[in-house]
N, C-alpha and C. Protein backbone atom coordinates (compact mmCIF):
# COMPACT_ATOMS: atom_id res chain seq x y z
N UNK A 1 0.85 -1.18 0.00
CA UNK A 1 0.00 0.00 0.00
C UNK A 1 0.89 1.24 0.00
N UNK A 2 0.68 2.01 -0.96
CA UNK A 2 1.38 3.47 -1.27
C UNK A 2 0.98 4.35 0.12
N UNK A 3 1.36 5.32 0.46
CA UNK A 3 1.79 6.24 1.51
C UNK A 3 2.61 7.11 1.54
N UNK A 4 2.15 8.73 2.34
CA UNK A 4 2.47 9.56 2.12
C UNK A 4 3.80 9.42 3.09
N UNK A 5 4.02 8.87 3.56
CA UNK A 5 4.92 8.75 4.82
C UNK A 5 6.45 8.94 4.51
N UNK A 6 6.91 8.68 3.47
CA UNK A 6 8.27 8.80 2.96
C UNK A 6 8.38 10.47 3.05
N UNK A 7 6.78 10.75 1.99
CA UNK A 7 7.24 12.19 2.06
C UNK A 7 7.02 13.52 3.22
N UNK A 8 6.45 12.82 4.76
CA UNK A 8 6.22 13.01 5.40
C UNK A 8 7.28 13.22 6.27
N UNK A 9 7.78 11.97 6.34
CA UNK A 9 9.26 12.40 6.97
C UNK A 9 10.42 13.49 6.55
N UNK A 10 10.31 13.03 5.06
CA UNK A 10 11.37 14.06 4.56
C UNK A 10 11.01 15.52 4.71
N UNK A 11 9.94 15.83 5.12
CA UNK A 11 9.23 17.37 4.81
C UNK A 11 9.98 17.13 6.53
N UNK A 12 9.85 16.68 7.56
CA UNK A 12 9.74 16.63 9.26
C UNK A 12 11.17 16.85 9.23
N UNK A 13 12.08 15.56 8.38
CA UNK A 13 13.51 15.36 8.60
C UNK A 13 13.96 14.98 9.65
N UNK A 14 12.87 13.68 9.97
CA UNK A 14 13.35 12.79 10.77
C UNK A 14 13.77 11.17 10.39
N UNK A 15 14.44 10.81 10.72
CA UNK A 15 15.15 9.14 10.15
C UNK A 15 14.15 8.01 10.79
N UNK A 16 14.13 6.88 10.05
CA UNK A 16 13.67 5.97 10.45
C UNK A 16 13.64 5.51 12.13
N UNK A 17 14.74 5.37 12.24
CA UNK A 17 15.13 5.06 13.88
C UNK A 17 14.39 6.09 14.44
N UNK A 18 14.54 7.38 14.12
CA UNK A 18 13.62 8.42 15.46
C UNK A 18 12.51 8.04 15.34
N UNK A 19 11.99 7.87 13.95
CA UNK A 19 10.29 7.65 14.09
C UNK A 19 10.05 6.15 14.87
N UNK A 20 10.92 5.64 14.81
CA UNK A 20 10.73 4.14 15.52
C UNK A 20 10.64 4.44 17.06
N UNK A 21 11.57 4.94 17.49
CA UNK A 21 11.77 5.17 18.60
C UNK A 21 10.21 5.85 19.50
N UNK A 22 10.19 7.14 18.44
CA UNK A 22 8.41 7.87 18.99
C UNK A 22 7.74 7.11 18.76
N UNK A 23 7.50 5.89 17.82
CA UNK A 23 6.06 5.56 17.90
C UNK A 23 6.07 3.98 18.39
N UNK A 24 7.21 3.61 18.82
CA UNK A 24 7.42 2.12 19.66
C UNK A 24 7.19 1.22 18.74
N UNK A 25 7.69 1.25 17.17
CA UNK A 25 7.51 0.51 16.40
C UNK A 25 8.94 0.25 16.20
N UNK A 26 9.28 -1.47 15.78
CA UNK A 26 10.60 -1.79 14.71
C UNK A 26 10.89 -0.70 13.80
N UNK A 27 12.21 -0.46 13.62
CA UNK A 27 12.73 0.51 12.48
C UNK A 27 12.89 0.02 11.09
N UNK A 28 12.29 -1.76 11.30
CA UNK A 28 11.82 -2.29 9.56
C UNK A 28 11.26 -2.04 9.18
N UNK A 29 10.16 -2.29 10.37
CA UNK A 29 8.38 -1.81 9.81
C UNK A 29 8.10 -0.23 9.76
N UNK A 30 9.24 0.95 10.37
CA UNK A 30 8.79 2.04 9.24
C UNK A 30 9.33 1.93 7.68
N UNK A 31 10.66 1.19 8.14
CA UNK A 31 11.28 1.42 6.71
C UNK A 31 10.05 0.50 5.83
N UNK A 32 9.89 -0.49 5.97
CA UNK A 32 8.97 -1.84 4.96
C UNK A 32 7.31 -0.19 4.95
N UNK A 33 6.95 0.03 5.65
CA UNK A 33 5.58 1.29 5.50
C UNK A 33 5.96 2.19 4.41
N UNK A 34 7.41 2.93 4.73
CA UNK A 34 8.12 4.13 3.90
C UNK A 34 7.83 3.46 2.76
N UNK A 35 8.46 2.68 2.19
CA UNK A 35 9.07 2.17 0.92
C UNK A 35 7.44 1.52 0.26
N UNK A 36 5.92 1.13 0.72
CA UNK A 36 5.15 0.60 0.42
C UNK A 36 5.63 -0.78 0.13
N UNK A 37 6.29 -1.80 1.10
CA UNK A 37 6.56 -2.78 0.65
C UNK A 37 5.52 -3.62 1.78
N UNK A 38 4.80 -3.55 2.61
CA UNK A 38 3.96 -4.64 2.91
C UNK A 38 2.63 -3.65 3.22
N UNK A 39 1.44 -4.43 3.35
CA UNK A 39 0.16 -4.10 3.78
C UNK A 39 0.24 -3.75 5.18
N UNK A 40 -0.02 -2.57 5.50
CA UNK A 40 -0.04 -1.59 6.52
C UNK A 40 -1.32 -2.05 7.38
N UNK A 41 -1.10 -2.03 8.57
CA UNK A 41 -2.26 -2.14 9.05
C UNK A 41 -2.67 -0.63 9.60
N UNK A 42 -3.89 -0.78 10.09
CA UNK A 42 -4.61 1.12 10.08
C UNK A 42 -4.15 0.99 11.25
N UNK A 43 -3.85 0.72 12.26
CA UNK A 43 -3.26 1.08 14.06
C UNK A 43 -1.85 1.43 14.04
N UNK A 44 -1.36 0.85 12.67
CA UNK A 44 0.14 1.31 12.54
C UNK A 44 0.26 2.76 11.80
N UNK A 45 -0.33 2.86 10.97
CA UNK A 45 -0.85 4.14 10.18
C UNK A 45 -1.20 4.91 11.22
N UNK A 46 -1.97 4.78 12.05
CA UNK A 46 -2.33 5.95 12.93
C UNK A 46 -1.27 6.39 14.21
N UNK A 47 -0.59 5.01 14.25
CA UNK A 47 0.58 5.67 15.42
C UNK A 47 1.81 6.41 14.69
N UNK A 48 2.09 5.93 13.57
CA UNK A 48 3.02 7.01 12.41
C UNK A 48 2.59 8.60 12.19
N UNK A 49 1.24 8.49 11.55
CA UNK A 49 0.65 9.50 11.78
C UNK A 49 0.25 10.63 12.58
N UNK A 50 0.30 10.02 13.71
CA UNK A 50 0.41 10.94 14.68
C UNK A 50 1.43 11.67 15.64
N UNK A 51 2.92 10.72 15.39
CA UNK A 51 3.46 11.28 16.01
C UNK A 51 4.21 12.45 14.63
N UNK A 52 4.20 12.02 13.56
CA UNK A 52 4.31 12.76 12.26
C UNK A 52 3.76 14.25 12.77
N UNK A 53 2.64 14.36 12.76
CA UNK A 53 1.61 15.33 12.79
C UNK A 53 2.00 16.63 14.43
N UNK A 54 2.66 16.08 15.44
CA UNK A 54 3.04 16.48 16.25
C UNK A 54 4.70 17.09 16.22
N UNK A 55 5.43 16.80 15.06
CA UNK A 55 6.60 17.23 15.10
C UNK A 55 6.50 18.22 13.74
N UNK A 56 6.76 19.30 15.02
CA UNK A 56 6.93 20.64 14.21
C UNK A 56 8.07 21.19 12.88
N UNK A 57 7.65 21.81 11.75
CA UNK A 57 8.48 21.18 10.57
C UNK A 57 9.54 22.06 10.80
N UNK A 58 10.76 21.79 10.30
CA UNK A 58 12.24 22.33 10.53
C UNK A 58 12.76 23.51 9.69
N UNK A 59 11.19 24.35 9.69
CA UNK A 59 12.01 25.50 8.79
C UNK A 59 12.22 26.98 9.01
């Protein structure tokens, strides 16, 4: 499943590992989400999403 999340991060300019770290997920399963390489589940989408949505952009 495609996702805005690659370009989400890059707009935030945060790395895999930080987002892992905020949202208590493996740093595969953002990278495998980023890249659209497996079926996302929506509880994982929403904990990405939100900590996304809370980090203020770096400009």
């Amino acid at each position: 499943m495609k996702t805005n999340v690659d370009k989400l991060m890059r707009e935030k300019e945060i790395t895999n590992k930080e987002l892992a770290t905020l949202t208590g997920l493996h740093v595969k399963t953002i990278r495998e989400v980023r890249k659209g390489l497996t079926a996302t589940r929506y509880s994982t989408l929403r904990k990405i999403y939100k900590v996304l949505k809370e980090i203020k952009n770096n400009d």
